[in-house]
C-alpha atoms as a PDB file:
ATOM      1  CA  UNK A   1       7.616   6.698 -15.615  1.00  0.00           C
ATOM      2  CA  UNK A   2      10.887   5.765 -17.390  1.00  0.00           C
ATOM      3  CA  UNK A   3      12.976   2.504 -16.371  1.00  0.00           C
ATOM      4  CA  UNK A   4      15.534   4.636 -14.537  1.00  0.00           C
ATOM      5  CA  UNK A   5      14.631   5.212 -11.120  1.00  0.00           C
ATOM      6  CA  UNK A   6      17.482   6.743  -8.431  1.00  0.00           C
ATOM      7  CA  UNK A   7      17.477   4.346  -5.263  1.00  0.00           C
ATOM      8  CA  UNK A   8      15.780   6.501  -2.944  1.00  0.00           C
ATOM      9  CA  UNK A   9      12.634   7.039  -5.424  1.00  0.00           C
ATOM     10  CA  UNK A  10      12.715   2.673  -6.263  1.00  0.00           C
ATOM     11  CA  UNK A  11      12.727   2.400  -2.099  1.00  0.00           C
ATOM     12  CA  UNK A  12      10.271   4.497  -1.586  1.00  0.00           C
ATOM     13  CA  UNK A  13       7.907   3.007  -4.679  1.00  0.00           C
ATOM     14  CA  UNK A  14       8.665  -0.507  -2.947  1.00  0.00           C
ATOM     15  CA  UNK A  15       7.526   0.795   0.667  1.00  0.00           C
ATOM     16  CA  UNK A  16       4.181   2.116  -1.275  1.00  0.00           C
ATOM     17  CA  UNK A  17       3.939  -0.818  -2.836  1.00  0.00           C
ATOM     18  CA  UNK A  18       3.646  -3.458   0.301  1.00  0.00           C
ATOM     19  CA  UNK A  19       1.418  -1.096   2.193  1.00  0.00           C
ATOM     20  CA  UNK A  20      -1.582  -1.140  -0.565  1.00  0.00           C
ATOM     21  CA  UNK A  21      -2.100  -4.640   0.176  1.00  0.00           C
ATOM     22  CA  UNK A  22      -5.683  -6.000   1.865  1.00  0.00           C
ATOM     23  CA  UNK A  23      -5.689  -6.265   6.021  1.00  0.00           C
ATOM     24  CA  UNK A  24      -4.803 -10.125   6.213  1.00  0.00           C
ATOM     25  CA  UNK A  25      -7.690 -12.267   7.306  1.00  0.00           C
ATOM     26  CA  UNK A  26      -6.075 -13.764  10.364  1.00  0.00           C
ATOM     27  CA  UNK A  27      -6.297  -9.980  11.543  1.00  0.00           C
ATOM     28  CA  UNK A  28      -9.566  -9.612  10.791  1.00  0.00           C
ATOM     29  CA  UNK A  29     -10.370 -12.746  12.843  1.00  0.00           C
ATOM     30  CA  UNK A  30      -8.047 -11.610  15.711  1.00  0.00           C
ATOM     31  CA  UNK A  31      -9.728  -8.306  15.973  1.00  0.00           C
ATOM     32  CA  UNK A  32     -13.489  -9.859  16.013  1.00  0.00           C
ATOM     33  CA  UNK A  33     -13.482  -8.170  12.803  1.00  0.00           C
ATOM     34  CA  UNK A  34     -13.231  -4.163  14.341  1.00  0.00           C
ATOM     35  CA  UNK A  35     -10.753  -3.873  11.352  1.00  0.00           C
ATOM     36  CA  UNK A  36     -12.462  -4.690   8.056  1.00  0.00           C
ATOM     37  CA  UNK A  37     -10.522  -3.391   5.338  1.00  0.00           C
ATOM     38  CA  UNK A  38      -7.404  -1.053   4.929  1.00  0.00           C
ATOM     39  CA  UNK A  39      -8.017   2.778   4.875  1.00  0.00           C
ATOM     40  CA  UNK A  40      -4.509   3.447   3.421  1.00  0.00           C
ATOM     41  CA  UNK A  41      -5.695   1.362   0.367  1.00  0.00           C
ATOM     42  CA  UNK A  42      -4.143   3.345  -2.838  1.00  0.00           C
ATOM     43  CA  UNK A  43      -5.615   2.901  -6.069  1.00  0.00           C
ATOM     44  CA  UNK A  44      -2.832   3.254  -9.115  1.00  0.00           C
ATOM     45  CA  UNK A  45      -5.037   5.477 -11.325  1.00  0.00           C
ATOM     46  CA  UNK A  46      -7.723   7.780  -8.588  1.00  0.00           C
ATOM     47  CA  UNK A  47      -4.823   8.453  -5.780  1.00  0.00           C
ATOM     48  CA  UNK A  48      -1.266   9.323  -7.094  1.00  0.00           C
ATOM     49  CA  UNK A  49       1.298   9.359  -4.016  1.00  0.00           C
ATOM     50  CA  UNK A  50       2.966  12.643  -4.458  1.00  0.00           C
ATOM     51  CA  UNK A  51       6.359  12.482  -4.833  1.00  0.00           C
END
């Protein structure tokens, strides 16, 4: 992808960006551990987003 990105598409790559993070592990302890890991994980190269 080339440096020039409209706002919309840079918002929406940020928004992507801080949801393919790990569940934190003060969650996991909250929970009793019921939530292990996060589903909505996105790997850069296997899942592409879509737009």
């Amino acid at each position: 992808m080339g440096a020039n990105k409209g706002f919309m598409l840079k918002r929406r790559l940020g928004k992507k960006m801080k949801q393919n993070k790990p569940v934190p592990h003060w969650c996991r302890l909250k929970t009793d551990n019921k939530i292990k890991y996060n589903n909505k994980r996105r790997h850069w190269l296997r899942t592409k987003i879509g737009f």
